[in-house]
C-alpha atoms as a PDB file:
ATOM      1  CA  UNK A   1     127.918 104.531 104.931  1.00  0.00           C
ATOM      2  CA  UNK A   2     124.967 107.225 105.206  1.00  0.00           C
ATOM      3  CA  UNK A   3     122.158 106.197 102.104  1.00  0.00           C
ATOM      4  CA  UNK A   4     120.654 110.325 102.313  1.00  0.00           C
ATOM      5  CA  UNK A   5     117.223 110.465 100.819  1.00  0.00           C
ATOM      6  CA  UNK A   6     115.056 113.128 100.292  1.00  0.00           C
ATOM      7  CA  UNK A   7     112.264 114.233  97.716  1.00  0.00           C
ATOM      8  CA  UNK A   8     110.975 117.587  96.472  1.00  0.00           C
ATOM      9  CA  UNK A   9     107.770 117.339  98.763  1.00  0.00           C
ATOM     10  CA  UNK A  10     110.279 116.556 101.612  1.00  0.00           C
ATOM     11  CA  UNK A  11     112.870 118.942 100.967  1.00  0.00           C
ATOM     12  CA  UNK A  12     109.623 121.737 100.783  1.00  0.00           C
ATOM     13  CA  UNK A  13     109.534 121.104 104.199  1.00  0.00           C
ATOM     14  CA  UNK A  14     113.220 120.710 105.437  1.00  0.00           C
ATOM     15  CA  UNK A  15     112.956 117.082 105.959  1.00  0.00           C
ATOM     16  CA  UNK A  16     115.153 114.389 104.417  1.00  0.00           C
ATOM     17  CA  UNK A  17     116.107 110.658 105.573  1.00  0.00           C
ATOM     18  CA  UNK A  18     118.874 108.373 106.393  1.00  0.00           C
ATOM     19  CA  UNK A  19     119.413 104.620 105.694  1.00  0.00           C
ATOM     20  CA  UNK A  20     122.633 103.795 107.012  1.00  0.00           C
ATOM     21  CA  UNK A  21     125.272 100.575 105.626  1.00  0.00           C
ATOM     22  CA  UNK A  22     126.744  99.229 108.904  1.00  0.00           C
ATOM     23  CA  UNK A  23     128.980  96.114 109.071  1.00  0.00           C
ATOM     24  CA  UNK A  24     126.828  94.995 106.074  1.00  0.00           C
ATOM     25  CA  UNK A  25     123.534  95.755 107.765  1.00  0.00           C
ATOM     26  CA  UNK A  26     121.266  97.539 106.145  1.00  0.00           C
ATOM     27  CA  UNK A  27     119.707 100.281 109.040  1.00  0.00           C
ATOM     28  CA  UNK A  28     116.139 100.980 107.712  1.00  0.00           C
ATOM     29  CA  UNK A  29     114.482 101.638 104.149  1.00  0.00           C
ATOM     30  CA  UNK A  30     113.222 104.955 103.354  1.00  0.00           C
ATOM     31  CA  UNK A  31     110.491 106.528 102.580  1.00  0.00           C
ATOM     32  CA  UNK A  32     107.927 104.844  99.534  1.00  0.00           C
ATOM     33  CA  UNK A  33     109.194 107.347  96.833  1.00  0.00           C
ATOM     34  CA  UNK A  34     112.973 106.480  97.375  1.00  0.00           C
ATOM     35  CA  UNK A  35     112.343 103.258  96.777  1.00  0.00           C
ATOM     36  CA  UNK A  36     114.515 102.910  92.793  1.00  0.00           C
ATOM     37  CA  UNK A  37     117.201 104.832  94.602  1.00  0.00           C
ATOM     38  CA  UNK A  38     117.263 102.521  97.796  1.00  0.00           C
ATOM     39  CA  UNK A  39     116.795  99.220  96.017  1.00  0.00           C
ATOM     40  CA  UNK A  40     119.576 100.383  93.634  1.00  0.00           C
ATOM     41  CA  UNK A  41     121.851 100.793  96.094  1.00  0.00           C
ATOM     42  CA  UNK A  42     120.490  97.581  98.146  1.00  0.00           C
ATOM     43  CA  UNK A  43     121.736  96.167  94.730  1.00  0.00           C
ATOM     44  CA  UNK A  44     124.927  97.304  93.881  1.00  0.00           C
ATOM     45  CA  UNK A  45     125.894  97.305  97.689  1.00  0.00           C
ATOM     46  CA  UNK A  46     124.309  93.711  98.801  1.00  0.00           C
ATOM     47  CA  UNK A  47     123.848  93.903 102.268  1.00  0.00           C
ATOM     48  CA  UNK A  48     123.904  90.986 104.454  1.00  0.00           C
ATOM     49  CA  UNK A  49     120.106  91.802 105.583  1.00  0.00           C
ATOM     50  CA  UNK A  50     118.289  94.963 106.748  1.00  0.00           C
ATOM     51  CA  UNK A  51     117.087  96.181 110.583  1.00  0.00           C
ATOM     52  CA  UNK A  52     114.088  98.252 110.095  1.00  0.00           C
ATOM     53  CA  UNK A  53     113.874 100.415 113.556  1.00  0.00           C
ATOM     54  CA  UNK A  54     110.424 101.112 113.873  1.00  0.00           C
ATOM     55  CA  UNK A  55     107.221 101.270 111.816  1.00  0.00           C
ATOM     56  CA  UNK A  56     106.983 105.314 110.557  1.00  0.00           C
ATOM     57  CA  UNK A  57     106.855 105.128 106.660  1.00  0.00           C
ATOM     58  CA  UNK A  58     110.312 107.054 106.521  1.00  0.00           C
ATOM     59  CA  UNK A  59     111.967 104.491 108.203  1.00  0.00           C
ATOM     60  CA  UNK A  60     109.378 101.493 106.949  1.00  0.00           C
ATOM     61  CA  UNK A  61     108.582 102.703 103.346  1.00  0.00           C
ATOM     62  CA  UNK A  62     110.479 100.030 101.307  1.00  0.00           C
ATOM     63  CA  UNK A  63     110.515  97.067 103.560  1.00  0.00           C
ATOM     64  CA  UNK A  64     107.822  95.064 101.686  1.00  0.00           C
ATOM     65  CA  UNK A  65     110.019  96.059  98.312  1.00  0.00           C
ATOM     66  CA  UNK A  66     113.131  94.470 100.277  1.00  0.00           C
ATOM     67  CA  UNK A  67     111.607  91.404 101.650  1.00  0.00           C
ATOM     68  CA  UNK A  68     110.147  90.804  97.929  1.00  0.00           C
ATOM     69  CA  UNK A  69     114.136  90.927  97.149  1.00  0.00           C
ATOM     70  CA  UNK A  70     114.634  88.060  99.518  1.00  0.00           C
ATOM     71  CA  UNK A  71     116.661  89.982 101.548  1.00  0.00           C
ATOM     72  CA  UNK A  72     116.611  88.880 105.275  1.00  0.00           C
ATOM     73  CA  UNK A  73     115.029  91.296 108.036  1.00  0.00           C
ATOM     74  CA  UNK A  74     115.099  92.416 111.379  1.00  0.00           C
ATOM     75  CA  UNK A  75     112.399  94.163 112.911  1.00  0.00           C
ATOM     76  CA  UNK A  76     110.116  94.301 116.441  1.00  0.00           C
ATOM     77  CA  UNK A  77     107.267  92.110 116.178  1.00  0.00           C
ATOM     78  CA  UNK A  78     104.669  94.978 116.740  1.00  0.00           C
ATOM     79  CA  UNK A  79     106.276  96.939 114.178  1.00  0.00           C
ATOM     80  CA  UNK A  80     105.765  93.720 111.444  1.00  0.00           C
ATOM     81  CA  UNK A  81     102.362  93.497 112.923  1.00  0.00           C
ATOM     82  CA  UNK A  82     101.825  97.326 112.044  1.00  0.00           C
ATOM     83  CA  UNK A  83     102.898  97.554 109.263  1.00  0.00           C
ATOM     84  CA  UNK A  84     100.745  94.231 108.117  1.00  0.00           C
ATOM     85  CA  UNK A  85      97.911  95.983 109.375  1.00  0.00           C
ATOM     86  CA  UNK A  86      98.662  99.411 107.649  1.00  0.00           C
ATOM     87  CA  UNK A  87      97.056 101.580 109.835  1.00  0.00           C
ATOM     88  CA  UNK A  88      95.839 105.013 108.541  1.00  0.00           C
ATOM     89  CA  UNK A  89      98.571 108.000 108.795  1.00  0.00           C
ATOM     90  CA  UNK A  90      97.997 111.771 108.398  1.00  0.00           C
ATOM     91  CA  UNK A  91      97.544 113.434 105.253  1.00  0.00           C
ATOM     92  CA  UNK A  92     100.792 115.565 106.067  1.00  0.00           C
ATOM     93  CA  UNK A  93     103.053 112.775 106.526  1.00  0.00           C
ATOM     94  CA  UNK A  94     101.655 110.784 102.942  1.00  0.00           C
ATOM     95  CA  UNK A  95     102.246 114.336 101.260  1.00  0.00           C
ATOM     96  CA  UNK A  96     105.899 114.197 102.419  1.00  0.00           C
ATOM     97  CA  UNK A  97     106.530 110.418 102.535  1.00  0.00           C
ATOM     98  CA  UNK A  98     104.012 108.609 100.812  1.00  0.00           C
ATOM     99  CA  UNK A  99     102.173 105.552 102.399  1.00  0.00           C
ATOM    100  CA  UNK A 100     104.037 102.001 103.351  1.00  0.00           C
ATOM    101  CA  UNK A 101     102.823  99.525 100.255  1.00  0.00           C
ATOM    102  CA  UNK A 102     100.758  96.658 102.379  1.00  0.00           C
ATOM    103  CA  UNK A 103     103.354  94.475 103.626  1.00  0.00           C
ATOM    104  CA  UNK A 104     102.648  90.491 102.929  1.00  0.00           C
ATOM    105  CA  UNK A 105     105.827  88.916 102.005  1.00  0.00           C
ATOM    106  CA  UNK A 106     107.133  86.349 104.764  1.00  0.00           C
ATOM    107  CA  UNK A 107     110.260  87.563 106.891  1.00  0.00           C
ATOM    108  CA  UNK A 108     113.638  85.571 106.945  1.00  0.00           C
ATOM    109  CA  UNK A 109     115.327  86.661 109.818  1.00  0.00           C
ATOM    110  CA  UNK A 110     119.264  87.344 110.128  1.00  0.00           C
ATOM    111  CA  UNK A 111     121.718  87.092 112.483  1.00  0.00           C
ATOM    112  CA  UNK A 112     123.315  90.310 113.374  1.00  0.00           C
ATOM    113  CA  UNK A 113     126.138  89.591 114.980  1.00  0.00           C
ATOM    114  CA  UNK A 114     128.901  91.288 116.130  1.00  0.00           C
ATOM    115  CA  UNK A 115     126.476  94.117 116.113  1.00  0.00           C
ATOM    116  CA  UNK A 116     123.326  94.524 118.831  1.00  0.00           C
ATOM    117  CA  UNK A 117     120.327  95.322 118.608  1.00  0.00           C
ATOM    118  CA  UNK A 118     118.693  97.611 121.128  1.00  0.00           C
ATOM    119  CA  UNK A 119     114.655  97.614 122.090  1.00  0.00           C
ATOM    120  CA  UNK A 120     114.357 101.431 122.986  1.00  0.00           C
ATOM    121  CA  UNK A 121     110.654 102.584 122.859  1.00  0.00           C
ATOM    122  CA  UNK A 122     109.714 105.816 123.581  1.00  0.00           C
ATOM    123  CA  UNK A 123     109.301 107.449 120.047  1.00  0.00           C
ATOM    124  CA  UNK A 124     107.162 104.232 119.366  1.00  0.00           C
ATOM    125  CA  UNK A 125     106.716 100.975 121.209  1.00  0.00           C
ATOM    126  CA  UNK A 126     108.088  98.966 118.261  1.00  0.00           C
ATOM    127  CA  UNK A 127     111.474 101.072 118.211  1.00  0.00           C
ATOM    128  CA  UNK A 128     114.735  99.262 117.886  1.00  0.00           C
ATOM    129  CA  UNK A 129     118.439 100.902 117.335  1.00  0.00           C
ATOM    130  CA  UNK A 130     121.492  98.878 116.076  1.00  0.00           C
ATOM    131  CA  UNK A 131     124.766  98.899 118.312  1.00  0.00           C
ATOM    132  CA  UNK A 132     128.270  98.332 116.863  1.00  0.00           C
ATOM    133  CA  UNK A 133     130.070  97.989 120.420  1.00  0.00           C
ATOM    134  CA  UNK A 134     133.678  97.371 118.908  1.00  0.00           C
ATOM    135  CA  UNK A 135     133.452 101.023 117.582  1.00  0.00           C
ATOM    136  CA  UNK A 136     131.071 102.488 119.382  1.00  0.00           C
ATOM    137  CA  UNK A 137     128.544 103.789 117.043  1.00  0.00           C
ATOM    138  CA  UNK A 138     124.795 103.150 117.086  1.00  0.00           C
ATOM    139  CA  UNK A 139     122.545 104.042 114.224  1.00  0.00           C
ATOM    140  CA  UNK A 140     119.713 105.409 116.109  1.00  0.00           C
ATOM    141  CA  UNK A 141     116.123 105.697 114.028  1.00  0.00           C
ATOM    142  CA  UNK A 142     114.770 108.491 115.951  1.00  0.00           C
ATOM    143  CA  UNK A 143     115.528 108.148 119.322  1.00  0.00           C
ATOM    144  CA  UNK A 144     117.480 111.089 119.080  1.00  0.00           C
ATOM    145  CA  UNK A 145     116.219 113.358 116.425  1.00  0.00           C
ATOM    146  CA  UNK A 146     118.079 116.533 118.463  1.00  0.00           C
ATOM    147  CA  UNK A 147     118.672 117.628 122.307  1.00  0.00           C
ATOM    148  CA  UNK A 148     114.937 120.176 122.263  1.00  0.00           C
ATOM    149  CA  UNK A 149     112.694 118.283 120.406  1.00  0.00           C
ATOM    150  CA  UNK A 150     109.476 120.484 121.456  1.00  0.00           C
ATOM    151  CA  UNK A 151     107.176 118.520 118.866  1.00  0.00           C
ATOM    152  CA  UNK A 152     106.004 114.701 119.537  1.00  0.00           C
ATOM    153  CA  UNK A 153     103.515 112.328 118.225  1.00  0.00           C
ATOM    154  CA  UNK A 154     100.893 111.715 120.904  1.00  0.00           C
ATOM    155  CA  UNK A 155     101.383 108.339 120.912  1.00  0.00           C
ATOM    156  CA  UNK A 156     104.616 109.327 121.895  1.00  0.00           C
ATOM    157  CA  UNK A 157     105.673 108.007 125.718  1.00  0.00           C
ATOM    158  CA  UNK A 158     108.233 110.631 127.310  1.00  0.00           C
ATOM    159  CA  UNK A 159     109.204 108.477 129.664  1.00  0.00           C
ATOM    160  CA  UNK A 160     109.815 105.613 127.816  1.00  0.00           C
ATOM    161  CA  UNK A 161     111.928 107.769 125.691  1.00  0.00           C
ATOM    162  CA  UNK A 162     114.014 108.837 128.869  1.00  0.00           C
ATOM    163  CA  UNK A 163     114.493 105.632 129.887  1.00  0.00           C
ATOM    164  CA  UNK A 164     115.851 104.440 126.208  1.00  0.00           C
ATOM    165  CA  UNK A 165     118.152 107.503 126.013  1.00  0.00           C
ATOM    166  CA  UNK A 166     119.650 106.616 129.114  1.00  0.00           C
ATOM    167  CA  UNK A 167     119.718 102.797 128.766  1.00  0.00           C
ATOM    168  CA  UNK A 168     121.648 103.807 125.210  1.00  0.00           C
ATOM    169  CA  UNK A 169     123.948 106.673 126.976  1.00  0.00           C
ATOM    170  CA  UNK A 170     125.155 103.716 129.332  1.00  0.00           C
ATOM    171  CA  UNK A 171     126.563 102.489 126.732  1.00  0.00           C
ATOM    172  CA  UNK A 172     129.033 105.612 126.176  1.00  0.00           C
ATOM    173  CA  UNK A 173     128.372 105.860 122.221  1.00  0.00           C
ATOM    174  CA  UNK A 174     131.229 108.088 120.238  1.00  0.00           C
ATOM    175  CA  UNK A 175     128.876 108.743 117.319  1.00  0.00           C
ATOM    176  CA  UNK A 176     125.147 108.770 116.844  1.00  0.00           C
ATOM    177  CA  UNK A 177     123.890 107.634 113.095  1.00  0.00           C
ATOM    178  CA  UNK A 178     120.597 109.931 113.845  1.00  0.00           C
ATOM    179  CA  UNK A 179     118.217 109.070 110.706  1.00  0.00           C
ATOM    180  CA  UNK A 180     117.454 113.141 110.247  1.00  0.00           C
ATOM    181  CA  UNK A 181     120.544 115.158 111.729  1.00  0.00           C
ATOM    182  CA  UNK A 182     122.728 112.328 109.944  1.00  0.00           C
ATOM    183  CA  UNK A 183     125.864 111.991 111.622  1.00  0.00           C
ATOM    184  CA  UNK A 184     125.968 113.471 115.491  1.00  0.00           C
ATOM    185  CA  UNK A 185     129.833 112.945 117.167  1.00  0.00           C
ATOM    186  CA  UNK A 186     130.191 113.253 121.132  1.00  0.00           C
ATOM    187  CA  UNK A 187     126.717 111.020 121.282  1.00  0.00           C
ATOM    188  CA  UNK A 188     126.728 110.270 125.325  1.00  0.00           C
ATOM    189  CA  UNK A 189     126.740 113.789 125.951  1.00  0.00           C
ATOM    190  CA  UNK A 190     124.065 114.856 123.527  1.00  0.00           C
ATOM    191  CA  UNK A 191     121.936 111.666 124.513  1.00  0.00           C
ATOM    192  CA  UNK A 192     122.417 112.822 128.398  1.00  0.00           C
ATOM    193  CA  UNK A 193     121.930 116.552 127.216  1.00  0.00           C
ATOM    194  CA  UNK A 194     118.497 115.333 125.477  1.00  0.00           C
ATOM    195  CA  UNK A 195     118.010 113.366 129.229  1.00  0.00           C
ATOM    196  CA  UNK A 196     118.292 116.539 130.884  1.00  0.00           C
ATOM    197  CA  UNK A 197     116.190 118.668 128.542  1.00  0.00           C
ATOM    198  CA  UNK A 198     113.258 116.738 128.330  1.00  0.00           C
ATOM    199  CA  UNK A 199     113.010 115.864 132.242  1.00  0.00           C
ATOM    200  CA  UNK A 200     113.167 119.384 133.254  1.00  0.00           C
ATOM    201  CA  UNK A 201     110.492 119.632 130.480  1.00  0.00           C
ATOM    202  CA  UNK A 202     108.162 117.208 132.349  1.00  0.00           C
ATOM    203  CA  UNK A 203     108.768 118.511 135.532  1.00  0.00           C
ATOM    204  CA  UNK A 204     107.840 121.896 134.381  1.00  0.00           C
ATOM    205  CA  UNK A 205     105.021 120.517 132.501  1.00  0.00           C
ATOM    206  CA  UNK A 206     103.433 118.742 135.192  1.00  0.00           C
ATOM    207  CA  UNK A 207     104.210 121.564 138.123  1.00  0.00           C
ATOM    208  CA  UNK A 208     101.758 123.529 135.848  1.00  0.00           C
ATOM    209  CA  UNK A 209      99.113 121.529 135.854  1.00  0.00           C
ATOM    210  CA  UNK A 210      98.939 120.924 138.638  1.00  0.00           C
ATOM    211  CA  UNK A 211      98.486 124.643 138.992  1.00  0.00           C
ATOM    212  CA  UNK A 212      95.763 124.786 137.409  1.00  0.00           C
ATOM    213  CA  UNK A 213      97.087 126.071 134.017  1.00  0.00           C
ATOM    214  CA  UNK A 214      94.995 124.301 130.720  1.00  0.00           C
ATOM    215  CA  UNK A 215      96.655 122.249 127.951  1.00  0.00           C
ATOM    216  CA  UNK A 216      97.467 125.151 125.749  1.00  0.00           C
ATOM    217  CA  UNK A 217      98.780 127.941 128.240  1.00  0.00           C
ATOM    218  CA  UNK A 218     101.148 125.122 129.554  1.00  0.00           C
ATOM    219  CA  UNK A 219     102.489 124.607 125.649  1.00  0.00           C
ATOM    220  CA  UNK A 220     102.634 128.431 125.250  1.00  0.00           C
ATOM    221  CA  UNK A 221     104.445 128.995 128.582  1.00  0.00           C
ATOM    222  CA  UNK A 222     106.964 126.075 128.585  1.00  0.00           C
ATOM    223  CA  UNK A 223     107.855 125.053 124.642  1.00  0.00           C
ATOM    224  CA  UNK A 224     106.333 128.457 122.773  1.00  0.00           C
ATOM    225  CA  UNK A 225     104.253 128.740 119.850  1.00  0.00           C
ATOM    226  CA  UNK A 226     102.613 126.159 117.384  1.00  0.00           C
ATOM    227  CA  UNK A 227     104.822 125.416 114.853  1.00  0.00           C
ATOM    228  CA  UNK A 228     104.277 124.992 111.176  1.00  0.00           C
ATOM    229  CA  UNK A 229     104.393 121.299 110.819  1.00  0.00           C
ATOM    230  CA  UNK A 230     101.673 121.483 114.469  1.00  0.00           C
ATOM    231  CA  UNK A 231      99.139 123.459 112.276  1.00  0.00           C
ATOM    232  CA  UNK A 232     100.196 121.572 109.094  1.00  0.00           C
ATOM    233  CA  UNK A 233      99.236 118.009 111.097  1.00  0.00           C
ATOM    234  CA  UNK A 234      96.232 119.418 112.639  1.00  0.00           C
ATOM    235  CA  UNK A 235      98.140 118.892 115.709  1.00  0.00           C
ATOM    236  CA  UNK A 236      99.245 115.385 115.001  1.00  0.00           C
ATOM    237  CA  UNK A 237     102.518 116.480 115.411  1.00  0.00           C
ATOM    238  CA  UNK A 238     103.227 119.426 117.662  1.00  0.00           C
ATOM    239  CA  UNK A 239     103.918 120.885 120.547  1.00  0.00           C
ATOM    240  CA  UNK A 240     100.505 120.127 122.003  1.00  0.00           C
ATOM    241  CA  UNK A 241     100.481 116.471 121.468  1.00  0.00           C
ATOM    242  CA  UNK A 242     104.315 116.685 123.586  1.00  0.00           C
ATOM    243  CA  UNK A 243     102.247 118.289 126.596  1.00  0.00           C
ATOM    244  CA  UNK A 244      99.271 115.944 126.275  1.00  0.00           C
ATOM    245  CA  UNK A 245     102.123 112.763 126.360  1.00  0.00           C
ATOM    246  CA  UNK A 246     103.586 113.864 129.150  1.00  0.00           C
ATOM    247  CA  UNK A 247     100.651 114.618 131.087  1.00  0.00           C
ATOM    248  CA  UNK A 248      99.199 111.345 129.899  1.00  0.00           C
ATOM    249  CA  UNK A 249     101.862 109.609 132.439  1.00  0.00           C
ATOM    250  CA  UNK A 250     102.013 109.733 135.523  1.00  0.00           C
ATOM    251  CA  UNK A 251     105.260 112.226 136.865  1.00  0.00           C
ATOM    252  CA  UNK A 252     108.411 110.909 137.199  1.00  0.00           C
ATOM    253  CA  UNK A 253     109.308 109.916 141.078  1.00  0.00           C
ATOM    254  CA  UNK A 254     112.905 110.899 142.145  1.00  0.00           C
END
């Protein structure tokens, strides 16, 4: 069951959210402003407990509000410890989301099983996914997010992210619960299509530099102009923090 959440701010700027209901396990929380409609539907749909994949207040924003509900939950230890801390964030992303509520409530853990859950950092260290192997569906946070993502966070590791995406393909997914596309079908070839996209990416992105080209012609030649939400972020998010992760590591050896 897909829990779709969006707000005017959000939908001003073509994003919305997903919060999936998967073999009774609740598959992150939402952004801070959705939290009546997500803890009425926590309510009337009682989930056994929730798996929160990674810290990002649309994926975070309501996990103090279920934990004060004594609901049990799952998350990466650095993404508890983040969210304890509650680091700063971007003016763009409170506009949109809002800000994660300080998180002090104690954790009860769950038991997931039959599902899995997946370490798969890349988009962040702390990021998790939820695997239902008897049908062959994982609900995915943001690992996939789309095959060309040109835009990344630069705390962002690409590599990481290639090695998640492949770890997950492995696993020959049918479906993809992607928390912003919402549901993707024929998910191993989109994950190894995303594979393929974003090596030849770093290849091209490193062959560059070390040509010589600077930080900005190599965005401009290989992923194209700044995008709204990269001028919107002050470059936060954009297609110059991708080139500056990727150059950050060091290239991929064949």
């Amino acid at each position: 069951m897909r829990l779709a959440m969006s707000g005017w701010r959000g939908r001003a700027v073509g994003y919305e959210v997903s919060a999936y209901l998967l073999d009774g396990v609740l598959v992150d929380s939402g952004f801070p402003g959705a939290r009546r409609a997500l803890l009425g539907a926590v309510k009337a749909l009682a989930p056994r407990g929730a798996v929160i994949t990674h810290w990002h207040e649309d994926h975070s924003g309501n996990a103090p509000a279920l934990a004060r509900l004594g609901l049990p939950l799952l998350m990466h230890p650095q993404c508890e410890a983040t969210l304890r801390a509650r680091p700063r964030i971007g003016a763009y992303r409170r506009f949109v989301w809002g800000r994660t509520e300080p998180f002090r409530e104690g954790v009860t853990v769950f038991d997931v099983a039959p599902l899995e859950v997946v370490a798969t950092p890349g988009h962040t260290a702390d990021h998790l996914v939820v695997w239902d192997a008897e049908r062959r569906i994982v609900a995915s946070g943001d690992l996939f997010l789309g095959v060309k993502v040109r835009v990344a966070h630069l705390h962002e590791s690409p590599l990481g992210l290639v090695r998640s995406l492949r770890a997950i393909a492995a696993l020959e997914p049918r479906i993809l619960l992607d928390a912003h596309r919402g549901v993707v079908e024929n998910a191993t070839a989109m994950l190894r299509a995303k594979v393929a996209w974003l090596e030849d990416t770093m290849g091209e992105v490193h062959a560059l530099a070390a040509s010589g080209y600077s930080e900005r012609a190599i965005q401009r030649r290989v992923l194209g102009r700044e995008p709204l939400v990269g001028l919107v972020s002050v470059g936060e998010y954009s297609k110059r923090s991708l080139v500056r992760a990727i150059l950050r590591e060091e290239p991929r050896q064949n």
